[in-house]
N, C-alpha and C. Protein backbone atom coordinates (compact mmCIF):
# COMPACT_ATOMS: atom_id res chain seq x y z
N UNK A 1 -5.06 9.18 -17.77
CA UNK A 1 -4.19 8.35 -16.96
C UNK A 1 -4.45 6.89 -17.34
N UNK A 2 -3.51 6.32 -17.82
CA UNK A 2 -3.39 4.71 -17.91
C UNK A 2 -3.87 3.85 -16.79
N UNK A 3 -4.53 2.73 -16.93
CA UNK A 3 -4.46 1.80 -16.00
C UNK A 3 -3.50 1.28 -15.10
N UNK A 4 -2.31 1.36 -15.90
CA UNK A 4 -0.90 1.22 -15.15
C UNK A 4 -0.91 2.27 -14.10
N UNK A 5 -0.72 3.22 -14.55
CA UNK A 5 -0.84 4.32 -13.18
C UNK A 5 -2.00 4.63 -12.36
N UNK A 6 -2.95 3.90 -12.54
CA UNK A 6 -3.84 3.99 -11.84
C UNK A 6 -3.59 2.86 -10.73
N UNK A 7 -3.49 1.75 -11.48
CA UNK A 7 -2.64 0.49 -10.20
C UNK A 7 -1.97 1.36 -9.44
N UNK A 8 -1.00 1.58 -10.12
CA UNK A 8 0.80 2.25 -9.38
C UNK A 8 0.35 2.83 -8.70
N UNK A 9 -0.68 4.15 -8.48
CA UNK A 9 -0.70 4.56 -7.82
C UNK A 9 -1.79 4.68 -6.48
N UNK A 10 -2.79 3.03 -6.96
CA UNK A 10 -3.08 2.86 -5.78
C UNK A 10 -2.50 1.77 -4.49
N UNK A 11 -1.26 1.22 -5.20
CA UNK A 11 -0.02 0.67 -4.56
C UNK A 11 0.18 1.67 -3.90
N UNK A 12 0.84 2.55 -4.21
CA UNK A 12 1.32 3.42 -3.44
C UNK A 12 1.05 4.01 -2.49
N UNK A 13 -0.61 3.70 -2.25
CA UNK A 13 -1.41 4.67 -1.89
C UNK A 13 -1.69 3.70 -0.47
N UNK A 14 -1.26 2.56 -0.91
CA UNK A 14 -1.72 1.61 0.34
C UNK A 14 -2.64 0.49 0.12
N UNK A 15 -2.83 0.19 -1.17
CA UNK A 15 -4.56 -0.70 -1.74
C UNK A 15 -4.34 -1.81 -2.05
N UNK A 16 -4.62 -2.71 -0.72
CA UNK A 16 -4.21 -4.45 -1.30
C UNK A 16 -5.00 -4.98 -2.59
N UNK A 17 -6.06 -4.53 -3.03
CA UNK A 17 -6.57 -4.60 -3.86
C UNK A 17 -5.60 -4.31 -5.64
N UNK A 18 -5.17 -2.94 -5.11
CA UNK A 18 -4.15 -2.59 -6.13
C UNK A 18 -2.58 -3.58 -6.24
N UNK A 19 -2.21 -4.11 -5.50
CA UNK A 19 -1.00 -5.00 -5.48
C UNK A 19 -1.81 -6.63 -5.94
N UNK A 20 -2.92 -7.19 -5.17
CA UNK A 20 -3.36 -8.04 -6.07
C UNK A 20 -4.03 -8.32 -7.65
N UNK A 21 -4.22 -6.90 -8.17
CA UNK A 21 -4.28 -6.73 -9.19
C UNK A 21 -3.22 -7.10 -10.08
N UNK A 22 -2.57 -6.10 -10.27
CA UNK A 22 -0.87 -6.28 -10.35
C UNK A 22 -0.65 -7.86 -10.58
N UNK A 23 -0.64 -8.03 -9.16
CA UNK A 23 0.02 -9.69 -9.24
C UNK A 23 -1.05 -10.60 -9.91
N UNK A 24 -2.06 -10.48 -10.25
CA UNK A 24 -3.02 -10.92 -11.16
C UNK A 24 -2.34 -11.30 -12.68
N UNK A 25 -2.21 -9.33 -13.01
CA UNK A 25 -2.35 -9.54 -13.96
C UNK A 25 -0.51 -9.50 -14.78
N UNK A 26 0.01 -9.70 -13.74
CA UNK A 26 1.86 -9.85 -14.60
C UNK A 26 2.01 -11.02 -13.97
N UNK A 27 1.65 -11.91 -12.95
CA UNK A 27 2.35 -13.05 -13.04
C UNK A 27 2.80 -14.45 -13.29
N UNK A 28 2.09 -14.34 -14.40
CA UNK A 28 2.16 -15.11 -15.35
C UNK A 28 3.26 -14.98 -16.89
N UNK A 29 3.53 -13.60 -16.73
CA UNK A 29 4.41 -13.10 -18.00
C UNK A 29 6.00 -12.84 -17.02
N UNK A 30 5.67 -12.64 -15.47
CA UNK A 30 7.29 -13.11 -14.46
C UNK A 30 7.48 -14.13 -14.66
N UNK A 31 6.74 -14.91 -14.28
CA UNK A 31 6.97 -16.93 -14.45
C UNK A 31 8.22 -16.94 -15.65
N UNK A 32 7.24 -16.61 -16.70
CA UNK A 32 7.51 -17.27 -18.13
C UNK A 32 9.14 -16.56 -18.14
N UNK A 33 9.56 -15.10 -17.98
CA UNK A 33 10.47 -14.55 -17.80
C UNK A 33 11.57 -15.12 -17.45
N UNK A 34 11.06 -15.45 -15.67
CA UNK A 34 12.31 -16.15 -14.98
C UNK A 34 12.34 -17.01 -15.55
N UNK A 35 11.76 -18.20 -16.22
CA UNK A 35 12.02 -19.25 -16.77
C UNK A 35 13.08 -19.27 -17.58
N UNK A 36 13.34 -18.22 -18.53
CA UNK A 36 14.35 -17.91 -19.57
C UNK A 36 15.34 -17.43 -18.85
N UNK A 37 15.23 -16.89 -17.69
CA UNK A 37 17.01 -16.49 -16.88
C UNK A 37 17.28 -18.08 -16.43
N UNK A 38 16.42 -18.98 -15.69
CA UNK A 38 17.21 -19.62 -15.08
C UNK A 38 16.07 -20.98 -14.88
N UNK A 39 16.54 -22.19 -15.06
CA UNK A 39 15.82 -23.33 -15.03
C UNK A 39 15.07 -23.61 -13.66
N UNK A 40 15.90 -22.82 -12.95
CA UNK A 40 14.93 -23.41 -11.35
C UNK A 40 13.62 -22.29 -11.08
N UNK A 41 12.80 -23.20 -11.04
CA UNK A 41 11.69 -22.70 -11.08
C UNK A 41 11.01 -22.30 -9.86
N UNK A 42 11.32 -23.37 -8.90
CA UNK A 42 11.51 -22.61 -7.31
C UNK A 42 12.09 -21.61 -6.94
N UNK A 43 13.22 -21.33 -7.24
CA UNK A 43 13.51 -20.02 -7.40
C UNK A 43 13.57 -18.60 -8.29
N UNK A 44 12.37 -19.08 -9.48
CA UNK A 44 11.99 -17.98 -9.86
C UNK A 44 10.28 -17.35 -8.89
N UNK A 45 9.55 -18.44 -8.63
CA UNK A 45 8.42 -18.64 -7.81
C UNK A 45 8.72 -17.55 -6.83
N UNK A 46 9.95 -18.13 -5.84
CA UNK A 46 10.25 -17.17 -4.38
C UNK A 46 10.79 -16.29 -4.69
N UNK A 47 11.49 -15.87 -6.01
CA UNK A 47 12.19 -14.20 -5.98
C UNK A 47 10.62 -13.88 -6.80
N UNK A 48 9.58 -13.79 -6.93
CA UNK A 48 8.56 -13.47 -7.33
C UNK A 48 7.77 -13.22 -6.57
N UNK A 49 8.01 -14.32 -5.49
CA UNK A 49 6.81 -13.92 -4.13
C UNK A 49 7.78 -12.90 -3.55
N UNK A 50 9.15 -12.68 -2.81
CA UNK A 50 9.90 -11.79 -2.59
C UNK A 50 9.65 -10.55 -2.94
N UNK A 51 9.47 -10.04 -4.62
CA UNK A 51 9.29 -9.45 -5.48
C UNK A 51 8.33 -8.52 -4.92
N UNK A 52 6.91 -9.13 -4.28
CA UNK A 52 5.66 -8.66 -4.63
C UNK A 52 6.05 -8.50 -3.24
N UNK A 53 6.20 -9.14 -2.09
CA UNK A 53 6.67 -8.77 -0.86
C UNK A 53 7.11 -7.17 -0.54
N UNK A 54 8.24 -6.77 -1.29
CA UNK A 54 9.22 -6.13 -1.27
C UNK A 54 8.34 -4.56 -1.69
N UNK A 55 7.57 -5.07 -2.75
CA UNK A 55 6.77 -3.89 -3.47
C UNK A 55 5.37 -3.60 -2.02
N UNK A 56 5.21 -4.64 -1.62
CA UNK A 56 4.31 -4.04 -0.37
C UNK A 56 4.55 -3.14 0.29
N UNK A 57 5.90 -3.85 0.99
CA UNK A 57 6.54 -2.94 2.21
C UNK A 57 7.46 -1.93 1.91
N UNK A 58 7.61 -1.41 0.58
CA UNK A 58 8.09 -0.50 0.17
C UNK A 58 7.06 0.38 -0.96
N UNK A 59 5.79 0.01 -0.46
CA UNK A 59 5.00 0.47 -1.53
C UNK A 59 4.73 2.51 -1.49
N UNK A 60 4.52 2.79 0.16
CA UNK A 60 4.61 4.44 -0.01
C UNK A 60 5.88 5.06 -0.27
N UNK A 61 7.14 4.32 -0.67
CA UNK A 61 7.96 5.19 -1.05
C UNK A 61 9.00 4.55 -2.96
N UNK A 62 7.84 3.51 -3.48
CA UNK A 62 8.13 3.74 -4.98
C UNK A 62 8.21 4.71 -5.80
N UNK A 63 8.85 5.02 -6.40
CA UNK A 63 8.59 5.70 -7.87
C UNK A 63 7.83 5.54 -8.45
N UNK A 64 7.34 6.68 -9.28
CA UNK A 64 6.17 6.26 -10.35
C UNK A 64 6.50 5.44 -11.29
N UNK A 65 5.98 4.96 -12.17
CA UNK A 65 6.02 4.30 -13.31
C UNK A 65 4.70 3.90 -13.99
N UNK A 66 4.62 3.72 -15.45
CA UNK A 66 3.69 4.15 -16.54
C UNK A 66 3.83 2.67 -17.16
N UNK A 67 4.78 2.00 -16.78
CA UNK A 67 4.79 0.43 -17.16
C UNK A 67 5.31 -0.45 -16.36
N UNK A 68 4.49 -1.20 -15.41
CA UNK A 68 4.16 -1.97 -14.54
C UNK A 68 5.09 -2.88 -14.69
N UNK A 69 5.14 -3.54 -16.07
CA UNK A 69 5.21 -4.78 -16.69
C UNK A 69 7.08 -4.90 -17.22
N UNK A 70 7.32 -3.96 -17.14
CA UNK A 70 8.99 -3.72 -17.66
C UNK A 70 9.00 -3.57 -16.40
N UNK A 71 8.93 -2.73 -15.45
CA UNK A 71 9.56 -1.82 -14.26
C UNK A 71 9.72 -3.18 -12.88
N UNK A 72 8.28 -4.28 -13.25
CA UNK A 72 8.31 -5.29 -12.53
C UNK A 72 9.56 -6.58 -13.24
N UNK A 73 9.96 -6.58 -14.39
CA UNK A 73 10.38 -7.49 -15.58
C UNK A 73 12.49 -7.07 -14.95
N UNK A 74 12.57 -5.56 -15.41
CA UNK A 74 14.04 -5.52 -14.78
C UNK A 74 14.22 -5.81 -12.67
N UNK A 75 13.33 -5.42 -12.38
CA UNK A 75 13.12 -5.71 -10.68
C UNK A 75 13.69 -7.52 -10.98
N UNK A 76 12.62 -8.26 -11.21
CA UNK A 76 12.58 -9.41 -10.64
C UNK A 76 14.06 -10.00 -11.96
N UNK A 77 14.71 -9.50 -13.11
CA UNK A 77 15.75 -10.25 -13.07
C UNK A 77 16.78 -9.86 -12.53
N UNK A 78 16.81 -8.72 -11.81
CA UNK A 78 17.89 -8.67 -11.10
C UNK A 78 17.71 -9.25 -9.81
N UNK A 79 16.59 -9.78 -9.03
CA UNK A 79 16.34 -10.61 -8.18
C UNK A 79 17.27 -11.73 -8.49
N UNK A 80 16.56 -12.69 -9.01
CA UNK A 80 17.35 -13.82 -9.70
C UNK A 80 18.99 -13.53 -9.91
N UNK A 81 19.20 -12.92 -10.50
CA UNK A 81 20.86 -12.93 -10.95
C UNK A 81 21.65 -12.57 -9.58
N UNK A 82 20.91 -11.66 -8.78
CA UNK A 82 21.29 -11.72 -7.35
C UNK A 82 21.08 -13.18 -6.52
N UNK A 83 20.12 -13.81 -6.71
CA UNK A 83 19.95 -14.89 -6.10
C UNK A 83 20.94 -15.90 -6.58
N UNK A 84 21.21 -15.88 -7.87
CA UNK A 84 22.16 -16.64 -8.58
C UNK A 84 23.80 -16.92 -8.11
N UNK A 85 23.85 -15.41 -8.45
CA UNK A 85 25.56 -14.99 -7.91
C UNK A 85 25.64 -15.24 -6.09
N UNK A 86 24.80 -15.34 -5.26
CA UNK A 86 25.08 -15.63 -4.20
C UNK A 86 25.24 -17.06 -3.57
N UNK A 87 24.32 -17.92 -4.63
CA UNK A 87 24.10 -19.78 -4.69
C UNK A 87 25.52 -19.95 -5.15
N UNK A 88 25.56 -20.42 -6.01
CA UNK A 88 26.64 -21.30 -6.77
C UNK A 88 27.68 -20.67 -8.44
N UNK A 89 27.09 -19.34 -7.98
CA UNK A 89 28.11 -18.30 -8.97
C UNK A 89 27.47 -19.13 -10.20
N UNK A 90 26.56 -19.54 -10.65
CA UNK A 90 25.59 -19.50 -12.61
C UNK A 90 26.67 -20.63 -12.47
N UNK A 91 26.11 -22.38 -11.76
CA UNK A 91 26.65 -23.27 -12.55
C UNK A 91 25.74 -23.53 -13.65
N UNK A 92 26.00 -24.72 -14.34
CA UNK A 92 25.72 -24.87 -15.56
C UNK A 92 24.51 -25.50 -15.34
N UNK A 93 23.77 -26.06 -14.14
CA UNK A 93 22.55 -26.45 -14.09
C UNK A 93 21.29 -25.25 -13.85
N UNK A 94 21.80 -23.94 -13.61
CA UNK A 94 20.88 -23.03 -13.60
C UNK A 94 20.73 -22.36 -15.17
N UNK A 95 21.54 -22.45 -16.15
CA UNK A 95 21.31 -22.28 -17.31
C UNK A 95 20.34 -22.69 -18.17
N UNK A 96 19.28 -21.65 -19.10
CA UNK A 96 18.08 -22.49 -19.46
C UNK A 96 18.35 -23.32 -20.93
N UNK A 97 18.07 -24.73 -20.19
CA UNK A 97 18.29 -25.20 -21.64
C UNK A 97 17.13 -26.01 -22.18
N UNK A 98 16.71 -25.88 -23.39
CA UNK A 98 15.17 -26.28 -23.71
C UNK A 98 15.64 -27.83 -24.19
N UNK A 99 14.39 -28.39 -23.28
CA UNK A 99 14.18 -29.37 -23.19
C UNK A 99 13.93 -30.58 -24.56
N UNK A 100 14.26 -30.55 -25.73
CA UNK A 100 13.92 -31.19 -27.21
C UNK A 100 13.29 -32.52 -27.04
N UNK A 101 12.82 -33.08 -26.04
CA UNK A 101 12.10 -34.18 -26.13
C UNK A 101 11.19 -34.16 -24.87
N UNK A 102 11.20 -32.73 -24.40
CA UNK A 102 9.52 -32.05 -23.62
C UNK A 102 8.42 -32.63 -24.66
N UNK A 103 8.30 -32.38 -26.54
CA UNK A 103 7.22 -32.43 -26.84
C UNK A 103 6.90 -33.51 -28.16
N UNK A 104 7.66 -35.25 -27.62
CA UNK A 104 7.23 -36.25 -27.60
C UNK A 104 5.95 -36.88 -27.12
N UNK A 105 5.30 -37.74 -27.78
CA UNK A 105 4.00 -38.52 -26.89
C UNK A 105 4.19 -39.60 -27.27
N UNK A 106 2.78 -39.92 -26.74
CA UNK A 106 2.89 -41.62 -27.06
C UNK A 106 2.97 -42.08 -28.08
N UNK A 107 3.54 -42.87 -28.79
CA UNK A 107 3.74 -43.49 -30.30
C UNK A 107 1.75 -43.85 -30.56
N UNK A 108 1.37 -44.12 -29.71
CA UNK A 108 -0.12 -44.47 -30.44
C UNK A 108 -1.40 -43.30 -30.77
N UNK A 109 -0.60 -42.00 -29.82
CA UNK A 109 -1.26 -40.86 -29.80
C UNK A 109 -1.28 -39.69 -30.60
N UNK A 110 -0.12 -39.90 -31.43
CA UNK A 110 0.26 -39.56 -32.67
C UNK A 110 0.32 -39.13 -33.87
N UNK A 111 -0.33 -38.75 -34.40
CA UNK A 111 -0.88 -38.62 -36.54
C UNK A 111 0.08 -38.51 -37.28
N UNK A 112 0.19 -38.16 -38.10
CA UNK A 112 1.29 -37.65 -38.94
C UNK A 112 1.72 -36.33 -38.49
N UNK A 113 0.48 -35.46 -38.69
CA UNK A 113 0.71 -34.14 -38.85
C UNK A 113 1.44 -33.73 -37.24
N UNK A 114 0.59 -34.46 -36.17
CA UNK A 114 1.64 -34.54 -34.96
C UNK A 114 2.95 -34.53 -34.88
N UNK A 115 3.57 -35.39 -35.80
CA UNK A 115 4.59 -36.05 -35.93
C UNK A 115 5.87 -34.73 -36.42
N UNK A 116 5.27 -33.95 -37.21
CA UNK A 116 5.89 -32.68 -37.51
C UNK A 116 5.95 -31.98 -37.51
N UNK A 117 5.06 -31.69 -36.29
CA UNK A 117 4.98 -30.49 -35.49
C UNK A 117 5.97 -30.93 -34.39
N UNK A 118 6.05 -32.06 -34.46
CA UNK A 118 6.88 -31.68 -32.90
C UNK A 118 8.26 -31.93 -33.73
N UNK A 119 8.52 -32.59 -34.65
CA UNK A 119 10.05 -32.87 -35.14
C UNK A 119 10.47 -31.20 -35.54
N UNK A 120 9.20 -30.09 -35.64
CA UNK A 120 9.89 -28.70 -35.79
C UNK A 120 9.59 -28.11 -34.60
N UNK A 121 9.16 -28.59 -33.76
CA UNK A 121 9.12 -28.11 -31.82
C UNK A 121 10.75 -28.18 -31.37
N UNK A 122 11.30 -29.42 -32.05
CA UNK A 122 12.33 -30.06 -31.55
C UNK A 122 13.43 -29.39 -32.31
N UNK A 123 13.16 -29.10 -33.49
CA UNK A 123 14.34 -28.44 -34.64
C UNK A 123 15.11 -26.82 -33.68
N UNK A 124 13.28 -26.59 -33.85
CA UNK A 124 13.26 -24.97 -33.43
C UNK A 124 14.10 -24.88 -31.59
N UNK A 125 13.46 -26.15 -30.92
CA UNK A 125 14.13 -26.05 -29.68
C UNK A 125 15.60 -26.54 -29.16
N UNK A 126 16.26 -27.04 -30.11
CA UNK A 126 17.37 -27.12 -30.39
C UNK A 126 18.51 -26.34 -31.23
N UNK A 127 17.64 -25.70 -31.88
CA UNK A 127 18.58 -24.30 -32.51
C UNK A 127 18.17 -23.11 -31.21
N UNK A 128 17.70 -23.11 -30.51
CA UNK A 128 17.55 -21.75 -29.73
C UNK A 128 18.31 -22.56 -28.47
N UNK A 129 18.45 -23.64 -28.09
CA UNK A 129 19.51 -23.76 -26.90
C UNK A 129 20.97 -24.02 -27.53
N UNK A 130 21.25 -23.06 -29.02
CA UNK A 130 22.53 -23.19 -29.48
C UNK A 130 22.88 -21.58 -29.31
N UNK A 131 22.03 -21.01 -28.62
CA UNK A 131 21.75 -19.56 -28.89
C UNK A 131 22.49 -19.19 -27.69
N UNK A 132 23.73 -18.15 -27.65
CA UNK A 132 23.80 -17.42 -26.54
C UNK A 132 22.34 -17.21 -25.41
N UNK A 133 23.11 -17.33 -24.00
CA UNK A 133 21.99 -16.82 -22.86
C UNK A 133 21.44 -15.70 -23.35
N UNK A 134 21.83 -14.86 -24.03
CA UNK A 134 21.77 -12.99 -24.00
C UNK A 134 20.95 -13.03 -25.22
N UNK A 135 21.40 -13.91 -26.30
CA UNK A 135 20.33 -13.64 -27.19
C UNK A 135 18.74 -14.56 -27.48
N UNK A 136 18.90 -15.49 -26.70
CA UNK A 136 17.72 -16.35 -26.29
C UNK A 136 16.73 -15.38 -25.02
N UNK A 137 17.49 -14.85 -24.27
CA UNK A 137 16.48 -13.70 -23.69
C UNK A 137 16.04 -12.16 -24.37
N UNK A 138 17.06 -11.67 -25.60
CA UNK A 138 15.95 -10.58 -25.97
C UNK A 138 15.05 -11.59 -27.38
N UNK A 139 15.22 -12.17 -27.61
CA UNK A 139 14.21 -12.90 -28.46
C UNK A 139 13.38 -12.80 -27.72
N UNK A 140 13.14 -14.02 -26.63
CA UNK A 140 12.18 -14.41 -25.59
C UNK A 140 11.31 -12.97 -25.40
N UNK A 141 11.87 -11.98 -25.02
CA UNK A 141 11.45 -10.60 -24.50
C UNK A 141 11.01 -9.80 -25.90
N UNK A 142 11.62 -10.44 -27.60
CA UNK A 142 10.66 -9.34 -28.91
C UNK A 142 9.44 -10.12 -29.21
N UNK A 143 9.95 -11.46 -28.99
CA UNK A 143 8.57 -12.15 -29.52
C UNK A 143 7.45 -12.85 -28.43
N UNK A 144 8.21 -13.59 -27.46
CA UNK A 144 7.03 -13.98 -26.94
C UNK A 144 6.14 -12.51 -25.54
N UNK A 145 6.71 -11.90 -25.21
CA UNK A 145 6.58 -10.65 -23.90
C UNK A 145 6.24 -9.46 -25.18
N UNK A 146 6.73 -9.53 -26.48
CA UNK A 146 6.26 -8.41 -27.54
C UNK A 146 6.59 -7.17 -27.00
N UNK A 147 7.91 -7.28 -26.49
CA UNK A 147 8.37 -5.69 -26.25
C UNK A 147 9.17 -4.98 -27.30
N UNK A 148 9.28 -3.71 -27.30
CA UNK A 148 9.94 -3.08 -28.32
C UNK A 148 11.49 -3.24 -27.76
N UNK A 149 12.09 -3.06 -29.20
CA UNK A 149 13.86 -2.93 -28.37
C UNK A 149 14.15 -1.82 -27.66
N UNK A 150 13.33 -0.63 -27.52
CA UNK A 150 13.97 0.46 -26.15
C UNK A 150 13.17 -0.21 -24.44
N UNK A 151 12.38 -0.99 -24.78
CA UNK A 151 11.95 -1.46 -23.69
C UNK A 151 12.84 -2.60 -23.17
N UNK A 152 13.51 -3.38 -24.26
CA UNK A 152 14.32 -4.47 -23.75
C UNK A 152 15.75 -3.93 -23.33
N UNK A 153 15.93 -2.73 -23.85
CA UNK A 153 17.19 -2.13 -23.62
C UNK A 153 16.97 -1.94 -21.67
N UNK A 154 16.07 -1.42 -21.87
CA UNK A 154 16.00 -0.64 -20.07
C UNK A 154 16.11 -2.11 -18.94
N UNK A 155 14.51 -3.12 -19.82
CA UNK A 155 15.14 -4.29 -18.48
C UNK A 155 16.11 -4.51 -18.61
N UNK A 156 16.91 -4.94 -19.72
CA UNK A 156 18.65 -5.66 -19.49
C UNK A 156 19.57 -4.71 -19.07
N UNK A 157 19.40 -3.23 -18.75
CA UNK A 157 19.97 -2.27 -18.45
C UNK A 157 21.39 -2.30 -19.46
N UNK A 158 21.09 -2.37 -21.08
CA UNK A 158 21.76 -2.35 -21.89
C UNK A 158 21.25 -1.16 -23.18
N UNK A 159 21.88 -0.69 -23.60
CA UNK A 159 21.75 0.49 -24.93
C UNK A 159 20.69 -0.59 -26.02
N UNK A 160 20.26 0.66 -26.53
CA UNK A 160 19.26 0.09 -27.67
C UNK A 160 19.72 -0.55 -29.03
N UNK A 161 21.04 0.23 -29.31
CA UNK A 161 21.76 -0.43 -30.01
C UNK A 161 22.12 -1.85 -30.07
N UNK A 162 22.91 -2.55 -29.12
CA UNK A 162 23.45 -3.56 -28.67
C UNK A 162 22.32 -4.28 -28.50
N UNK A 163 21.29 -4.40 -28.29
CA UNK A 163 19.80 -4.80 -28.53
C UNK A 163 19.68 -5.44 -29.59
N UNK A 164 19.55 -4.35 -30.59
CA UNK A 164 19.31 -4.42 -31.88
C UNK A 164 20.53 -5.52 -32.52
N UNK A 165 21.79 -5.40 -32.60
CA UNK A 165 22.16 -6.13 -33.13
C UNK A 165 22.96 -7.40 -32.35
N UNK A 166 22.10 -7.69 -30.84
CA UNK A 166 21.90 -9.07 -30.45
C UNK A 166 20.83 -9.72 -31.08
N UNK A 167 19.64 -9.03 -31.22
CA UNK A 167 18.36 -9.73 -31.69
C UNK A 167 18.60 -10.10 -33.40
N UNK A 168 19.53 -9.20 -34.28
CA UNK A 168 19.80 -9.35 -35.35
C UNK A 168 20.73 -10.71 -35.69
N UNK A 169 21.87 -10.23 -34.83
CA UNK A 169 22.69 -11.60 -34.71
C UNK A 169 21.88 -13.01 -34.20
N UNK A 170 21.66 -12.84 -33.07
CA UNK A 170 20.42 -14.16 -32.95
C UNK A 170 19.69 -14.81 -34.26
N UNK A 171 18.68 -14.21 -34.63
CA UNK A 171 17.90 -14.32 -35.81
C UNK A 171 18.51 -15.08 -36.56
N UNK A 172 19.93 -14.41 -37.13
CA UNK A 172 20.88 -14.93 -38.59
C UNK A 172 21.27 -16.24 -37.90
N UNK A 173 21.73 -16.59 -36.51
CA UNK A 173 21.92 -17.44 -36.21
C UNK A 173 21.22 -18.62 -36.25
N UNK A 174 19.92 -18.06 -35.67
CA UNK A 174 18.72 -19.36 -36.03
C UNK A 174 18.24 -19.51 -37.46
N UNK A 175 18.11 -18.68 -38.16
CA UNK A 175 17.65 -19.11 -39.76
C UNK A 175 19.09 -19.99 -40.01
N UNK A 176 19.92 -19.98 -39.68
CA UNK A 176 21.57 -20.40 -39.99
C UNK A 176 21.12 -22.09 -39.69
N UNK A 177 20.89 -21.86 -38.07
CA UNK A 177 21.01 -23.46 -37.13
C UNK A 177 19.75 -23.91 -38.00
N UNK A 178 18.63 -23.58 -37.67
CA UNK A 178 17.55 -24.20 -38.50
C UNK A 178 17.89 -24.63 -39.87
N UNK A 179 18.17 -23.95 -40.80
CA UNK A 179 18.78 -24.59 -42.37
C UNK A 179 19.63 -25.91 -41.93
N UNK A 180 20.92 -25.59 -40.72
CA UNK A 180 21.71 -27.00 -40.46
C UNK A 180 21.22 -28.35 -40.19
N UNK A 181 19.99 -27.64 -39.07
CA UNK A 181 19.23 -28.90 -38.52
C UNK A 181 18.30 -29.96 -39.09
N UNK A 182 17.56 -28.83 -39.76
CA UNK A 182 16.74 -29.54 -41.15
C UNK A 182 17.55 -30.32 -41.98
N UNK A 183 18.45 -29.96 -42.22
CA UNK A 183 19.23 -30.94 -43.35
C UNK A 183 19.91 -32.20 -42.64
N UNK A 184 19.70 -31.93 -41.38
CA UNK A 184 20.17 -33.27 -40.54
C UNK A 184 19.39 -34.25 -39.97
N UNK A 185 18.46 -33.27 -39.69
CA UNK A 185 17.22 -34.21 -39.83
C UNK A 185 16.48 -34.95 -40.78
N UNK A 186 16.19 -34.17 -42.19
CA UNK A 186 16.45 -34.90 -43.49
C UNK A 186 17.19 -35.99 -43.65
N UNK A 187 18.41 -36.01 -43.35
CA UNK A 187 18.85 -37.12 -43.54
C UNK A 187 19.34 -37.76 -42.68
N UNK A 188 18.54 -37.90 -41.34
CA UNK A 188 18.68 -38.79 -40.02
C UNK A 188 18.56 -40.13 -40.01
């Protein structure tokens, strides 16, 4: 028996111990999650505390599950997108858009090598807010969360296929934007 089901099933069982575990050890990879559905961060925080709420008082009558970390990942974005559609129907300020001059400093704090790391912080974070919502989140979910595409299929409650050639299309897109950007930056 996995550790996962050993949590799960002392959630279930009634073990605050087992739910602060849990919330130990995923919420930090929810944060980062909601972050990529939606810029407000207060309201990824409270559909997270909600989240873990919800899993309390519904804890003797969950389902099993063998992965904590997906099973908690589709829960809390459909939190959000529920929280979303009931606010202001996804205006354009809940959309995540990366910030390209988050990773500026001080002109005196600086080196060279500083200097181009962040002018490709900035490349890279400006070709991925050229990126569809849909394909900036299964990226987010192959590379930084390192899930497989049948795992990203289940949170987005989308086929494995359509997965596959969002994350494909994405990709071509950013090697695409990146080649554009570089050459604009080159000659800025």
């Amino acid at each position: 028996m996995t550790n996962d089901q050993q949590l799960w099933r002392a959630l279930k069982a009634g073990d605050k111990k087992a739910l602060a575990a849990i919330y130990q050890q995923e919420v930090d990879a929810l944060f980062k999650y909601g972050c990529q559905i939606t810029a407000d961060q207060a309201l990824v925080e409270d559909s997270i505390q909600d989240l873990f709420i919800e899993l309390w008082k519904n804890s003797a009558t969950l389902g099993d599950t063998d992965a904590i970390r997906q099973y908690l990942l589709v829960a809390l974005r459909r939190k959000i997108i529920r929280h979303l559609k009931q606010g202001e129907n996804r205006t354009a300020r809940h959309l995540k858009v990366v910030d390209v001059n988050a990773h500026t400093a001080a002109a005196d704090e600086v080196l060279l090598e500083a200097e181009e790391t962040v002018t490709q912080q900035q490349t890279v974070g400006k070709a991925l807010s050229l990126l569809s919502e849909r394909q900036r989140e299964i990226l987010y979910l192959r590379y930084f969360e390192e899930m497989d595409y049948q795992h990203i299929a289940t949170v987005l409650g989308i086929n494995y296929q359509s997965v596959r050639n969002t994350a494909s299309a994405g990709m071509k897109a950013l090697r695409q934007l990146l080649g554009l950007l570089l050459i604009f930056f080159l000659y800025k």
